[in-house]
PDB file of N, CA and C in Angstrom:
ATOM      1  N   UNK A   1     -11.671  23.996 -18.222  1.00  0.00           N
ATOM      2  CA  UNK A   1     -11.194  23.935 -16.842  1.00  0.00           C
ATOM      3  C   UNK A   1     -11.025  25.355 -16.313  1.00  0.00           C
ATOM      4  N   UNK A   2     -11.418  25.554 -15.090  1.00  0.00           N
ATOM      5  CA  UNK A   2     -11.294  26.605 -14.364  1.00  0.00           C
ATOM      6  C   UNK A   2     -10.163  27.223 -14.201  1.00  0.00           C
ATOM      7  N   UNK A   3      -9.198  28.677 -13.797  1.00  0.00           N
ATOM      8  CA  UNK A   3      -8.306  28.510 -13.434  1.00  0.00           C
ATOM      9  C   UNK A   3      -8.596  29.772 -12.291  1.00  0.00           C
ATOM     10  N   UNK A   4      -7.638  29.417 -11.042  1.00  0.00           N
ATOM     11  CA  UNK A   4      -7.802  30.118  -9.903  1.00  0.00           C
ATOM     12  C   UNK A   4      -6.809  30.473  -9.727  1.00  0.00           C
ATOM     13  N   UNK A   5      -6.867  32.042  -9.000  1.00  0.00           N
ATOM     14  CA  UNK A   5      -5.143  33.079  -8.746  1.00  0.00           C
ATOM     15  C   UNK A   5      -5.732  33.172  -7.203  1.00  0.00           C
ATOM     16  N   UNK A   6      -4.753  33.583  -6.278  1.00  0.00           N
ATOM     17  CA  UNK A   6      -5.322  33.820  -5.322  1.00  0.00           C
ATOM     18  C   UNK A   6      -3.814  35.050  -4.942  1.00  0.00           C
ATOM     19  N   UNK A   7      -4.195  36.103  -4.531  1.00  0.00           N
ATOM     20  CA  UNK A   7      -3.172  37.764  -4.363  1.00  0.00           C
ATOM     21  C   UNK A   7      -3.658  37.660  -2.761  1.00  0.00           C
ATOM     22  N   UNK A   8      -2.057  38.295  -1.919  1.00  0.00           N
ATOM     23  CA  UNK A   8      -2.091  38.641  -0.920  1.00  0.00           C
ATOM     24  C   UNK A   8      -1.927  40.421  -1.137  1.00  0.00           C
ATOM     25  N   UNK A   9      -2.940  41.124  -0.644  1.00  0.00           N
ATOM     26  CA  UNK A   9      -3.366  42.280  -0.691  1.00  0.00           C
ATOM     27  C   UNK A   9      -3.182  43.025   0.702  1.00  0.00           C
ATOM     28  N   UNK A  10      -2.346  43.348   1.122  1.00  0.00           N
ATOM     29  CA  UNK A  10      -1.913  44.169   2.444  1.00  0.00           C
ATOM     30  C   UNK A  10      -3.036  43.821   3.551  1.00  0.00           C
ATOM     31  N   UNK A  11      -2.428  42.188   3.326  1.00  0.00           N
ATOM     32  CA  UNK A  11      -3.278  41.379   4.287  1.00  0.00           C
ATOM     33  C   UNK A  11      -4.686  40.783   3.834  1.00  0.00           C
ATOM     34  N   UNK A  12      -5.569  41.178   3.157  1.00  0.00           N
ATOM     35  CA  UNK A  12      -6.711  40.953   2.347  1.00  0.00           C
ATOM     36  C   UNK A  12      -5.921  39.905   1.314  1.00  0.00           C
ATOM     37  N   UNK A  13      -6.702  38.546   1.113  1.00  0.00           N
ATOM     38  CA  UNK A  13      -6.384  37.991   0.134  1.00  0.00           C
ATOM     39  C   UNK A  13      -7.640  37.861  -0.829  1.00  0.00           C
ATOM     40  N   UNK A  14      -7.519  37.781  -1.613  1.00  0.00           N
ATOM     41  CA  UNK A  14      -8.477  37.903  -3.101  1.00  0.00           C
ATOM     42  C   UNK A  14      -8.455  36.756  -3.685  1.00  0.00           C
ATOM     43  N   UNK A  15      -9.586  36.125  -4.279  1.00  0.00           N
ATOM     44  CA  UNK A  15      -9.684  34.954  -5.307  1.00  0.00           C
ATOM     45  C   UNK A  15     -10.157  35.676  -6.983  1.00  0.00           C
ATOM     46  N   UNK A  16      -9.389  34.701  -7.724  1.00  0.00           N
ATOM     47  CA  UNK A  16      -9.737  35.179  -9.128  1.00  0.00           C
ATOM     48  C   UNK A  16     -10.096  33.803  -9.492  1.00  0.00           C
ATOM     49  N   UNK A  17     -11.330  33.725 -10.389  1.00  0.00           N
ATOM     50  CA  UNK A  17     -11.575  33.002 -10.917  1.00  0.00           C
ATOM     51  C   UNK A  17     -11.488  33.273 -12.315  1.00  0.00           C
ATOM     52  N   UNK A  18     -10.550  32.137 -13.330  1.00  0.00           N
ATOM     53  CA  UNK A  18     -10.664  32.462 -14.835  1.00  0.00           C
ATOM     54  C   UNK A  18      -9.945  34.130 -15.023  1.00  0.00           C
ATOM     55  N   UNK A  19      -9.488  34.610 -13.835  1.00  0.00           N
ATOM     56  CA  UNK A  19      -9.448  35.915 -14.466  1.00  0.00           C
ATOM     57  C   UNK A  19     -10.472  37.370 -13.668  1.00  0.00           C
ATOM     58  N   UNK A  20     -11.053  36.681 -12.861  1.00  0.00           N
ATOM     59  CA  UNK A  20     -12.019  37.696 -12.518  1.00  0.00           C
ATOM     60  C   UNK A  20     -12.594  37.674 -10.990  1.00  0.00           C
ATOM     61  N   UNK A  21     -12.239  38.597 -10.234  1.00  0.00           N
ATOM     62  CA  UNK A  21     -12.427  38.336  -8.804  1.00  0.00           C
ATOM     63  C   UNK A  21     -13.660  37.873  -8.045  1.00  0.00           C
ATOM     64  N   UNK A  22     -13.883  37.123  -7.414  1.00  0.00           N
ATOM     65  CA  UNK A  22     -14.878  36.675  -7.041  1.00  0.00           C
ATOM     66  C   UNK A  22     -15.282  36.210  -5.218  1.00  0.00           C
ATOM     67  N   UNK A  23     -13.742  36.697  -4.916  1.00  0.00           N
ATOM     68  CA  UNK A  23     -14.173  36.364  -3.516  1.00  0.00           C
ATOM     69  C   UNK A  23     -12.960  37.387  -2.696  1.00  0.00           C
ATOM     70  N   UNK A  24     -12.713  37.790  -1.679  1.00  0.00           N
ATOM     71  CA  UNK A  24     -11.766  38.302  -0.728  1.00  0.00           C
ATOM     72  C   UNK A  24     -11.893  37.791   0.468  1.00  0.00           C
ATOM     73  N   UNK A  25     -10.795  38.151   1.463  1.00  0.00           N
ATOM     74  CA  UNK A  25     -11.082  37.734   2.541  1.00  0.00           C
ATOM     75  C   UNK A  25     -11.912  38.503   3.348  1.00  0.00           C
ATOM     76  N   UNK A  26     -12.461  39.575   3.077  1.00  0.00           N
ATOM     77  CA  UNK A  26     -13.612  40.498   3.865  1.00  0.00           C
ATOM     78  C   UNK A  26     -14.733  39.500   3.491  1.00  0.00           C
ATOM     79  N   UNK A  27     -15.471  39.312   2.574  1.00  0.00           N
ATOM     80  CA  UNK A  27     -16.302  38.155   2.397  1.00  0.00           C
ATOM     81  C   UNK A  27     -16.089  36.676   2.869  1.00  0.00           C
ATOM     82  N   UNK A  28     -15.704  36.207   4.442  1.00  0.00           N
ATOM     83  CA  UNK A  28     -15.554  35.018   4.218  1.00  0.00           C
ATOM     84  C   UNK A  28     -16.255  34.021   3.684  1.00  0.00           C
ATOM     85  N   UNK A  29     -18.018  34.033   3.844  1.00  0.00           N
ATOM     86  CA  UNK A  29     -18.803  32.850   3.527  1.00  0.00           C
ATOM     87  C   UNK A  29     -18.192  32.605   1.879  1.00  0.00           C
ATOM     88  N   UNK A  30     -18.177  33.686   1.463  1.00  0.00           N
ATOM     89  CA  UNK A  30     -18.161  34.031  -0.226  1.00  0.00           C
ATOM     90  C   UNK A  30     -16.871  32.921  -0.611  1.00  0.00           C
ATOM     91  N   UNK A  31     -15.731  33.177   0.241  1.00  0.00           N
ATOM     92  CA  UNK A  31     -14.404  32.183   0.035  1.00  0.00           C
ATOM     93  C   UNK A  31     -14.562  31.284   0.451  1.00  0.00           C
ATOM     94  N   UNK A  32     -15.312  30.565   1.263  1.00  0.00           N
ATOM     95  CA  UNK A  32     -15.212  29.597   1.927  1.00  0.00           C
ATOM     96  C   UNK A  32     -15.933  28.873   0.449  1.00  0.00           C
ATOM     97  N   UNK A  33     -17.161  29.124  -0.427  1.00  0.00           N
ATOM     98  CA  UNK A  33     -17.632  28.556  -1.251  1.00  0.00           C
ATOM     99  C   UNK A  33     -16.464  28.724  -2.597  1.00  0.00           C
ATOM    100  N   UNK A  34     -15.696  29.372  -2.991  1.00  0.00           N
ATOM    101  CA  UNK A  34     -14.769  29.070  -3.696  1.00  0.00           C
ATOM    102  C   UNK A  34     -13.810  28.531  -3.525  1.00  0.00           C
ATOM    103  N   UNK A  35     -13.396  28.362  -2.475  1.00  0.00           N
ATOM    104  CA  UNK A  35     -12.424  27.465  -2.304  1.00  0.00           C
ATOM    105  C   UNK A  35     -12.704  26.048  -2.148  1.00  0.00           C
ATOM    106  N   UNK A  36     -13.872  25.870  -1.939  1.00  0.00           N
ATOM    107  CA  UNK A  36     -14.754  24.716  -2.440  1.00  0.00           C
ATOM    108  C   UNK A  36     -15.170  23.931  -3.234  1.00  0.00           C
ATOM    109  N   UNK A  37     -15.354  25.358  -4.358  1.00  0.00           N
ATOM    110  CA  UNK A  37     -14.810  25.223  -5.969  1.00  0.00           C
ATOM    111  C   UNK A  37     -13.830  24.872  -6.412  1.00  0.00           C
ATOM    112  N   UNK A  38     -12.973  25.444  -6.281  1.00  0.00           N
ATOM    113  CA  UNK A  38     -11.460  25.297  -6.747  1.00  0.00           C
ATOM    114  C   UNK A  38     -11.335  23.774  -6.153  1.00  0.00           C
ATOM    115  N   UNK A  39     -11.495  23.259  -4.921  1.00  0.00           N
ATOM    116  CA  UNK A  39     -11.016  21.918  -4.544  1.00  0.00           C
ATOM    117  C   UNK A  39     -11.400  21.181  -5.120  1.00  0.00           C
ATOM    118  N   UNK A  40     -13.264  21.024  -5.369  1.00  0.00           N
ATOM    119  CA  UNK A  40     -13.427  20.129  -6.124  1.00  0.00           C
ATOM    120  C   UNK A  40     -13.185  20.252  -7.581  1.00  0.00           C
ATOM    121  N   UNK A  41     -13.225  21.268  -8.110  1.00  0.00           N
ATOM    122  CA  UNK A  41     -11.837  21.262  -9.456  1.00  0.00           C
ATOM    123  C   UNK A  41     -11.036  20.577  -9.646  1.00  0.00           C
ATOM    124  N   UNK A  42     -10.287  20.879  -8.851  1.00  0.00           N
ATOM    125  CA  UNK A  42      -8.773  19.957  -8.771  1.00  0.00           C
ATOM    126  C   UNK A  42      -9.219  18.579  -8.784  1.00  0.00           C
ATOM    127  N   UNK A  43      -9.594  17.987  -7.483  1.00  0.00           N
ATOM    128  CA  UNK A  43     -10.007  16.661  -7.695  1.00  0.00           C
ATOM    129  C   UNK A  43     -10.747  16.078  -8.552  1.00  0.00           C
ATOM    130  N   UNK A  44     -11.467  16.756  -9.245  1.00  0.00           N
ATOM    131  CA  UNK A  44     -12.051  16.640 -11.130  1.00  0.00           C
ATOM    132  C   UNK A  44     -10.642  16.252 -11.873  1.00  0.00           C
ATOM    133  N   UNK A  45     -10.167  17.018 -11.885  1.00  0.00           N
ATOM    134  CA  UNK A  45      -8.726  17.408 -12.642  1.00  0.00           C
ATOM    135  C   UNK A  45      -7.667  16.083 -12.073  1.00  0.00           C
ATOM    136  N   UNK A  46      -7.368  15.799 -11.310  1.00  0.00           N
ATOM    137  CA  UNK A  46      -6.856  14.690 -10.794  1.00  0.00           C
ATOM    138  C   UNK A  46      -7.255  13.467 -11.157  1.00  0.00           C
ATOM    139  N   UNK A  47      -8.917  13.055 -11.138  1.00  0.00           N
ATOM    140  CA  UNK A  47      -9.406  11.744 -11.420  1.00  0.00           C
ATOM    141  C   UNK A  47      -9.137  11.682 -13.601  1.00  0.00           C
ATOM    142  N   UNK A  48      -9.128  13.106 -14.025  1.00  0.00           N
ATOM    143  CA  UNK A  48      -9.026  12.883 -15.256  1.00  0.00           C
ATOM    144  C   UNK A  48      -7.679  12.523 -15.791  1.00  0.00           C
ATOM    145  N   UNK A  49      -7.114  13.111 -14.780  1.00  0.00           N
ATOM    146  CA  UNK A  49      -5.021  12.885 -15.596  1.00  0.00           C
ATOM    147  C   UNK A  49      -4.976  11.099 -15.317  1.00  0.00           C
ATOM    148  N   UNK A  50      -5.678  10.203 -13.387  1.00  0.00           N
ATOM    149  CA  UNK A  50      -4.948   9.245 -13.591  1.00  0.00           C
ATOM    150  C   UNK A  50      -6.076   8.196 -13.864  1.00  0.00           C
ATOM    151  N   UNK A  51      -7.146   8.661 -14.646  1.00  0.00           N
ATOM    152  CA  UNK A  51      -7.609   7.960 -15.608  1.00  0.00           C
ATOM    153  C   UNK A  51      -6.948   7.673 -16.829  1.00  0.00           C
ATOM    154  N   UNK A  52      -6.778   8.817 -17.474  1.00  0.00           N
ATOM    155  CA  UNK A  52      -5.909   8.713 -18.964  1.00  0.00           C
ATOM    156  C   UNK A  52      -4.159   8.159 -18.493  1.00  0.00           C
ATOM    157  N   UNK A  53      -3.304   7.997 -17.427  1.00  0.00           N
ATOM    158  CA  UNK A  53      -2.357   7.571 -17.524  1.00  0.00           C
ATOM    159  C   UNK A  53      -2.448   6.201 -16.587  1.00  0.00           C
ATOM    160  N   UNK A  54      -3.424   5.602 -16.179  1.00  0.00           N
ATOM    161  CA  UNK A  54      -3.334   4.392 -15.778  1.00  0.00           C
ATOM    162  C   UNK A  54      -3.432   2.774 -16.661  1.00  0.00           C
ATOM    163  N   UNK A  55      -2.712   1.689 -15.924  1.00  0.00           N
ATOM    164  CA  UNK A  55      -2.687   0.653 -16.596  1.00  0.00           C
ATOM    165  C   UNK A  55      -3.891  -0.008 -17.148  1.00  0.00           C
ATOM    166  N   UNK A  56      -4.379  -0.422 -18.399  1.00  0.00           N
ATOM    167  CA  UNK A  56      -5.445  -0.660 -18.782  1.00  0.00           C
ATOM    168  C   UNK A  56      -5.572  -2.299 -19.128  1.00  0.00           C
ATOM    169  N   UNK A  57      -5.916  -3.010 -18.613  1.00  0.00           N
ATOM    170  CA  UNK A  57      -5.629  -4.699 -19.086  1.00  0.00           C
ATOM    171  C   UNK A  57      -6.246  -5.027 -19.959  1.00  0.00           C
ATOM    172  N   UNK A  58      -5.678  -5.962 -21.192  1.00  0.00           N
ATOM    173  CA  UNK A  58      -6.488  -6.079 -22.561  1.00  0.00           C
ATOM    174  C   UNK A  58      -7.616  -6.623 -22.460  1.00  0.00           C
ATOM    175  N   UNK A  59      -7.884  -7.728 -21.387  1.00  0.00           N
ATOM    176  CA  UNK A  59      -8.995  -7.751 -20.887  1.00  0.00           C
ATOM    177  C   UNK A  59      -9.947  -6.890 -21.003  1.00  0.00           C
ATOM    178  N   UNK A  60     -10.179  -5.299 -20.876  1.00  0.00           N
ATOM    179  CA  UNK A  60     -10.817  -4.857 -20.936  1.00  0.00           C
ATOM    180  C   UNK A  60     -10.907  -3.343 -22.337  1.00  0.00           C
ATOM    181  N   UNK A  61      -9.877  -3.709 -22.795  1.00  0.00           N
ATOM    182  CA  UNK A  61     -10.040  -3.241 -24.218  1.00  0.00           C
ATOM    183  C   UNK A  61      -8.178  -3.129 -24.915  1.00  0.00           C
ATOM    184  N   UNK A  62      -8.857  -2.790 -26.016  1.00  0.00           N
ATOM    185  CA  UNK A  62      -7.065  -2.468 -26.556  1.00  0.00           C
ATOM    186  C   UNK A  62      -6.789  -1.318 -27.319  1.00  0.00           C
ATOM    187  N   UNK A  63      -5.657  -1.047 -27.417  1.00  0.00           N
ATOM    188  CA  UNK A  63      -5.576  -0.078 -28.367  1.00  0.00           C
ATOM    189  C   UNK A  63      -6.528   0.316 -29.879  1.00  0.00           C
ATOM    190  N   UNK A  64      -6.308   1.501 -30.317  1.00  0.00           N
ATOM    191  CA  UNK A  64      -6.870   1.624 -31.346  1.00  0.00           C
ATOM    192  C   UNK A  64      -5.900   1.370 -32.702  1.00  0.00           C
ATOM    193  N   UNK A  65      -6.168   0.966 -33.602  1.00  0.00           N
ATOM    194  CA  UNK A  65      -5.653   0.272 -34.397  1.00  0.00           C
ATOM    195  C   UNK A  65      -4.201   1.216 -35.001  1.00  0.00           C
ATOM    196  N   UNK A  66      -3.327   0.550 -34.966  1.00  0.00           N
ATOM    197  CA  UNK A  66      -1.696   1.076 -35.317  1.00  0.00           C
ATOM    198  C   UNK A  66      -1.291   1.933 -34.217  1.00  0.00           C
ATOM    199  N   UNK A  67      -1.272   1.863 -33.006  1.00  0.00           N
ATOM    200  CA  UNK A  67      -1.141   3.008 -32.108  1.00  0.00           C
ATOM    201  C   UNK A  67       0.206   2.011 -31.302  1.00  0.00           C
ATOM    202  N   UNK A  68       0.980   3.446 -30.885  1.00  0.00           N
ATOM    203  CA  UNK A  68       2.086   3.420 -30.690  1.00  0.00           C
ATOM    204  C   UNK A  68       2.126   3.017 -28.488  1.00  0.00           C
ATOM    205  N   UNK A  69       2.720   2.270 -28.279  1.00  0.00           N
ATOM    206  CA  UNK A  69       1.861   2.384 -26.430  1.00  0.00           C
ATOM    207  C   UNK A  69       2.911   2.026 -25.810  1.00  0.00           C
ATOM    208  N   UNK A  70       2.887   2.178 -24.067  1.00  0.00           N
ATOM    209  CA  UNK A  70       3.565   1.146 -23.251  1.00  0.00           C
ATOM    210  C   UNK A  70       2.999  -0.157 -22.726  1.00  0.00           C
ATOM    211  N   UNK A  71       3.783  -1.207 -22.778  1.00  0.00           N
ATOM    212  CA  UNK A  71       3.122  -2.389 -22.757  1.00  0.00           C
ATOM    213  C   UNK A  71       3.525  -3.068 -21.404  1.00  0.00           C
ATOM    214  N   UNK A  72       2.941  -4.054 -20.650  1.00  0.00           N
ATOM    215  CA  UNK A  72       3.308  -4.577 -19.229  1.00  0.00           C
ATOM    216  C   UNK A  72       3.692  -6.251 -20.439  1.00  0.00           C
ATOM    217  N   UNK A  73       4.791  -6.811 -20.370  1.00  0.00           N
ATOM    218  CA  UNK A  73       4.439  -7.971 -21.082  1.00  0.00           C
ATOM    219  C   UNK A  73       5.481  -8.788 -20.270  1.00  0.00           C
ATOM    220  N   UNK A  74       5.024 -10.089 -19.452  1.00  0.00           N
ATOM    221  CA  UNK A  74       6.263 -11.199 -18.626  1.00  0.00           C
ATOM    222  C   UNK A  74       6.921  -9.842 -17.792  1.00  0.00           C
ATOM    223  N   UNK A  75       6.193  -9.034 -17.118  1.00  0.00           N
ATOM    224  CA  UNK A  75       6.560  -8.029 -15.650  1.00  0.00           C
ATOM    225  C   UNK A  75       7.785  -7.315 -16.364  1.00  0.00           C
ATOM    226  N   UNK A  76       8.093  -6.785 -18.201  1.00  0.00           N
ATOM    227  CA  UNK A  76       8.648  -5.696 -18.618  1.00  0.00           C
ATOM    228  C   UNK A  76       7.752  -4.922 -19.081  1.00  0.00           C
ATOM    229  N   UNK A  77       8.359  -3.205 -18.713  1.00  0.00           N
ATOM    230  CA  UNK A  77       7.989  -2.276 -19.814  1.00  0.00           C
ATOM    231  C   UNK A  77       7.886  -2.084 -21.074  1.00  0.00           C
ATOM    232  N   UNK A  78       7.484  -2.322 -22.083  1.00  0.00           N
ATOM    233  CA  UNK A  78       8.349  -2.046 -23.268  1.00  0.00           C
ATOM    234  C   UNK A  78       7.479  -1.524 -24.270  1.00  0.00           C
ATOM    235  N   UNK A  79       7.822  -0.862 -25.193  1.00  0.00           N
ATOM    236  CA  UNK A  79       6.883   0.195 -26.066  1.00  0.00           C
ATOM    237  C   UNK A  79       6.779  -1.002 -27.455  1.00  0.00           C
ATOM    238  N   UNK A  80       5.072  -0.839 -27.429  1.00  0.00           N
ATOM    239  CA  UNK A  80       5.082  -1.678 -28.790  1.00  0.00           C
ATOM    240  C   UNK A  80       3.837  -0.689 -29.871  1.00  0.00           C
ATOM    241  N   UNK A  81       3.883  -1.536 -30.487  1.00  0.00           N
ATOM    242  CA  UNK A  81       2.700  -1.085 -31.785  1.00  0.00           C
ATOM    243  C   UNK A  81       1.705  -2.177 -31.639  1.00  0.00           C
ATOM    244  N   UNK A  82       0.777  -1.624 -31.923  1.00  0.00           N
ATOM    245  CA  UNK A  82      -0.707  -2.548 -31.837  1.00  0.00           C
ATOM    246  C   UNK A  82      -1.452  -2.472 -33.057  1.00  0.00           C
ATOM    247  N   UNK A  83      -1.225  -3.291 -33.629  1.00  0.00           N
ATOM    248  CA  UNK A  83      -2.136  -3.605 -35.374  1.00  0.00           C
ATOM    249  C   UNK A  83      -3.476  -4.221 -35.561  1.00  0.00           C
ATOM    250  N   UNK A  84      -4.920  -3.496 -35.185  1.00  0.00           N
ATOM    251  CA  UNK A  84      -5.998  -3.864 -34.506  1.00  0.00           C
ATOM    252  C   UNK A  84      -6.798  -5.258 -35.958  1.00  0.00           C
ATOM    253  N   UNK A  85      -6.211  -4.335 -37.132  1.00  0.00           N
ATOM    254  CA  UNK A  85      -6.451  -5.269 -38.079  1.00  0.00           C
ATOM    255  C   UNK A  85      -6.378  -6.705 -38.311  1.00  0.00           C
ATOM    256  N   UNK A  86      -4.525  -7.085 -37.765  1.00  0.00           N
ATOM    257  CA  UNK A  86      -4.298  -8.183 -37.820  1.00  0.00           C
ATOM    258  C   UNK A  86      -3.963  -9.252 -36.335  1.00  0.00           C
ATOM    259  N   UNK A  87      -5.273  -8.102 -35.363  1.00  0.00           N
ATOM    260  CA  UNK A  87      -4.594  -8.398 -33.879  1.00  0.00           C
ATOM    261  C   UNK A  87      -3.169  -8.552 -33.473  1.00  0.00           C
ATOM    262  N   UNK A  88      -2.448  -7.742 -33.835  1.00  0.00           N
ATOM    263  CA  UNK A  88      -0.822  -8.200 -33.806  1.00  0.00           C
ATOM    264  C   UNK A  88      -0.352  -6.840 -32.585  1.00  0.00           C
ATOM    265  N   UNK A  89       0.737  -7.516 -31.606  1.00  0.00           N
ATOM    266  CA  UNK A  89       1.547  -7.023 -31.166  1.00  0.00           C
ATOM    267  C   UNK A  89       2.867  -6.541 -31.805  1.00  0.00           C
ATOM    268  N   UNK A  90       3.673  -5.641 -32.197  1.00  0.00           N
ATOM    269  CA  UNK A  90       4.929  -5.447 -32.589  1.00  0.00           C
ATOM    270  C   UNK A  90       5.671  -4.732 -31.446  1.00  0.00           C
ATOM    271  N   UNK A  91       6.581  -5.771 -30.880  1.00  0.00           N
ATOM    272  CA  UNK A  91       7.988  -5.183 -30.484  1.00  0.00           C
ATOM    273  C   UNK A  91       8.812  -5.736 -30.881  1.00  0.00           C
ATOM    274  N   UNK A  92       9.979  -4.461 -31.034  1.00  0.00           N
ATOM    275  CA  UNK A  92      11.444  -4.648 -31.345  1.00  0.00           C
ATOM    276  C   UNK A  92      11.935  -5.916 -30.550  1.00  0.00           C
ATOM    277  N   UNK A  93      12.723  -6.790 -31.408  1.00  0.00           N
ATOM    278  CA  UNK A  93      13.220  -7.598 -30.529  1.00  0.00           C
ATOM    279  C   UNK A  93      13.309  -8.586 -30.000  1.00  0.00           C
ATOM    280  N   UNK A  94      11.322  -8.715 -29.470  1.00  0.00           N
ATOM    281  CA  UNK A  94      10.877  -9.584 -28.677  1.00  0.00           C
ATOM    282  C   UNK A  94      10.039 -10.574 -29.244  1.00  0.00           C
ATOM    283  N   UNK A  95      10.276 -11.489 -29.635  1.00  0.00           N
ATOM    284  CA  UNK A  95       9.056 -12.892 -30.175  1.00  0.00           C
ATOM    285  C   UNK A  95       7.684 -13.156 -29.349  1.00  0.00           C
ATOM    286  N   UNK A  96       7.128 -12.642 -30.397  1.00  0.00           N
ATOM    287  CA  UNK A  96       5.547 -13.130 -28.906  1.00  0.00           C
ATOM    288  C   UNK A  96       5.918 -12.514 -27.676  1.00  0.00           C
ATOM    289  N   UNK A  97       5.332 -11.082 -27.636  1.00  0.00           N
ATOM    290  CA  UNK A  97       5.032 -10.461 -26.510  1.00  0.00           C
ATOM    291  C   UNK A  97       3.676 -10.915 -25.638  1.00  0.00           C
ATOM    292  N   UNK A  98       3.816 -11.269 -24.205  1.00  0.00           N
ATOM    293  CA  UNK A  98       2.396 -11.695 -23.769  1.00  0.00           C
ATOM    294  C   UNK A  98       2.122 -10.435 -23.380  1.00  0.00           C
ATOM    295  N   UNK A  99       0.928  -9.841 -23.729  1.00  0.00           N
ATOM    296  CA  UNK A  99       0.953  -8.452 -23.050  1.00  0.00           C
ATOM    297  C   UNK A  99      -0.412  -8.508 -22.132  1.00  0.00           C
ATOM    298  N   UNK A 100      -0.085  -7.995 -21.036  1.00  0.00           N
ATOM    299  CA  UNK A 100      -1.247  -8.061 -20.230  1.00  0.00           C
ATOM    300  C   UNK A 100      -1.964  -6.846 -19.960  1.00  0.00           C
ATOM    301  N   UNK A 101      -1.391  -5.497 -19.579  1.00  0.00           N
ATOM    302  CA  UNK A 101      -1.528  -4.249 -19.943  1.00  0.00           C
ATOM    303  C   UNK A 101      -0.834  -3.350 -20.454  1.00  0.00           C
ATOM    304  N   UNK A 102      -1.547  -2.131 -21.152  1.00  0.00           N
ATOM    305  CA  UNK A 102      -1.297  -1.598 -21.516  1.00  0.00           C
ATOM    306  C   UNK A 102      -1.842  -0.070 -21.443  1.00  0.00           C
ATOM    307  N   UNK A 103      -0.790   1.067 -21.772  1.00  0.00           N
ATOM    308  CA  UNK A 103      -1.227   2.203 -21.462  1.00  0.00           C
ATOM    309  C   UNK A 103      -0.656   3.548 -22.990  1.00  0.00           C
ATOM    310  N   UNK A 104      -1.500   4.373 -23.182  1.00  0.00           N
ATOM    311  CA  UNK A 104      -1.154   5.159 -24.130  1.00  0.00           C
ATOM    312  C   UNK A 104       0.088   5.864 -23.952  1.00  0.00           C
ATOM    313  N   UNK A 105       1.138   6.436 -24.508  1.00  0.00           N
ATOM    314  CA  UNK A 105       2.186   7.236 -24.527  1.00  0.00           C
ATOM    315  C   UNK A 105       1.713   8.228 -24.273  1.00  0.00           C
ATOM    316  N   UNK A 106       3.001   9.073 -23.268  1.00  0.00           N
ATOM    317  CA  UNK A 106       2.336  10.408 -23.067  1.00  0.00           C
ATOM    318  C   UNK A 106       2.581  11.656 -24.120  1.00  0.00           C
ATOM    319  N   UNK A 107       2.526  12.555 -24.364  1.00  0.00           N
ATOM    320  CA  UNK A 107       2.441  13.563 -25.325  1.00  0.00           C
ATOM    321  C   UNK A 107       3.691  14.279 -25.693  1.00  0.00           C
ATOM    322  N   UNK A 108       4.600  14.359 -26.637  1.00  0.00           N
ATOM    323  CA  UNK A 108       5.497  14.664 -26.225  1.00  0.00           C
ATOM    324  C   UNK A 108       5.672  16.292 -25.954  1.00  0.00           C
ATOM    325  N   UNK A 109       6.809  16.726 -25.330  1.00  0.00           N
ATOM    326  CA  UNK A 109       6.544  17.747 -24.737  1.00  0.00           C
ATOM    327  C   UNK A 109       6.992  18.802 -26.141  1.00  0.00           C
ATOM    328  N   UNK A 110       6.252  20.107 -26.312  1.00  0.00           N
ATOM    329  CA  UNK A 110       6.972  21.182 -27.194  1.00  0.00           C
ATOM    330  C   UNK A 110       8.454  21.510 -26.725  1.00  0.00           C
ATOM    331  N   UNK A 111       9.108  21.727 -27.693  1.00  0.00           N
ATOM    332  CA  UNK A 111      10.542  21.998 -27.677  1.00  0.00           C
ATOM    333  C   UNK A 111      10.882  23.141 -28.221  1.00  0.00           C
ATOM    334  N   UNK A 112      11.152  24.455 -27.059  1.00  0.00           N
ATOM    335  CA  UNK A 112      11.559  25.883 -27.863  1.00  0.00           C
ATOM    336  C   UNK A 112      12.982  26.091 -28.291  1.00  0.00           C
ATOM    337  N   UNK A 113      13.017  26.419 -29.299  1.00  0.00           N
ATOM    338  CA  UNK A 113      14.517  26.732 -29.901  1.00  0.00           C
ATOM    339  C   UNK A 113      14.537  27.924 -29.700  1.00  0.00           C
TER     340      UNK A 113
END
């Protein structure tokens, strides 16, 4: 993935791409095509995050085998385990989860001490 800086320069603004300048505002055509870049970047970058965090219905596939998830089951949330081996749902608790979708856990975050 790309990454873009953009510096206000005693009025002149500058584009960096990755690190490396590539456009100013004395060049407009030049910015007008990076910032073009950069947009459709982002919206790359956007369709990929709420692909990977949207609801997925078993209908159209399931987890991978022993994986830890959030589950839609009778209109609750609830985190289960998915045992691809023995087709089994596991939640705490709950007898026969109907699960209709489901979505991967998100990552947990690093923790600095």
């Amino acid at each position: 993935m790309r990454t873009y800086r953009v510096e206000n320069d005693d009025g002149w603004f500058i584009v960096y791409k990755d690190g490396v300048e590539v456009a100013s505002s004395e060049n407009g055509d030049r910015m007008a095509d990076v910032l073009n870049d950069a947009f459709h970047d982002a919206n790359a970058r956007i369709a990929e995050l709420e692909e990977e965090r949207r609801w997925i219905p078993v209908s159209e596939r399931l987890p991978e085998n022993i994986s830890n998830v959030l589950i839609l089951s009778r209109g609750e949330q609830l985190i289960a385990s998915y045992h691809s081996k023995y087709s089994l749902w596991y939640v705490p608790f709950v007898d026969k989860p109907v699960v209709t979708y489901w979505m991967p856990l998100p990552e947990l975050p690093e923790v600095q001490e």
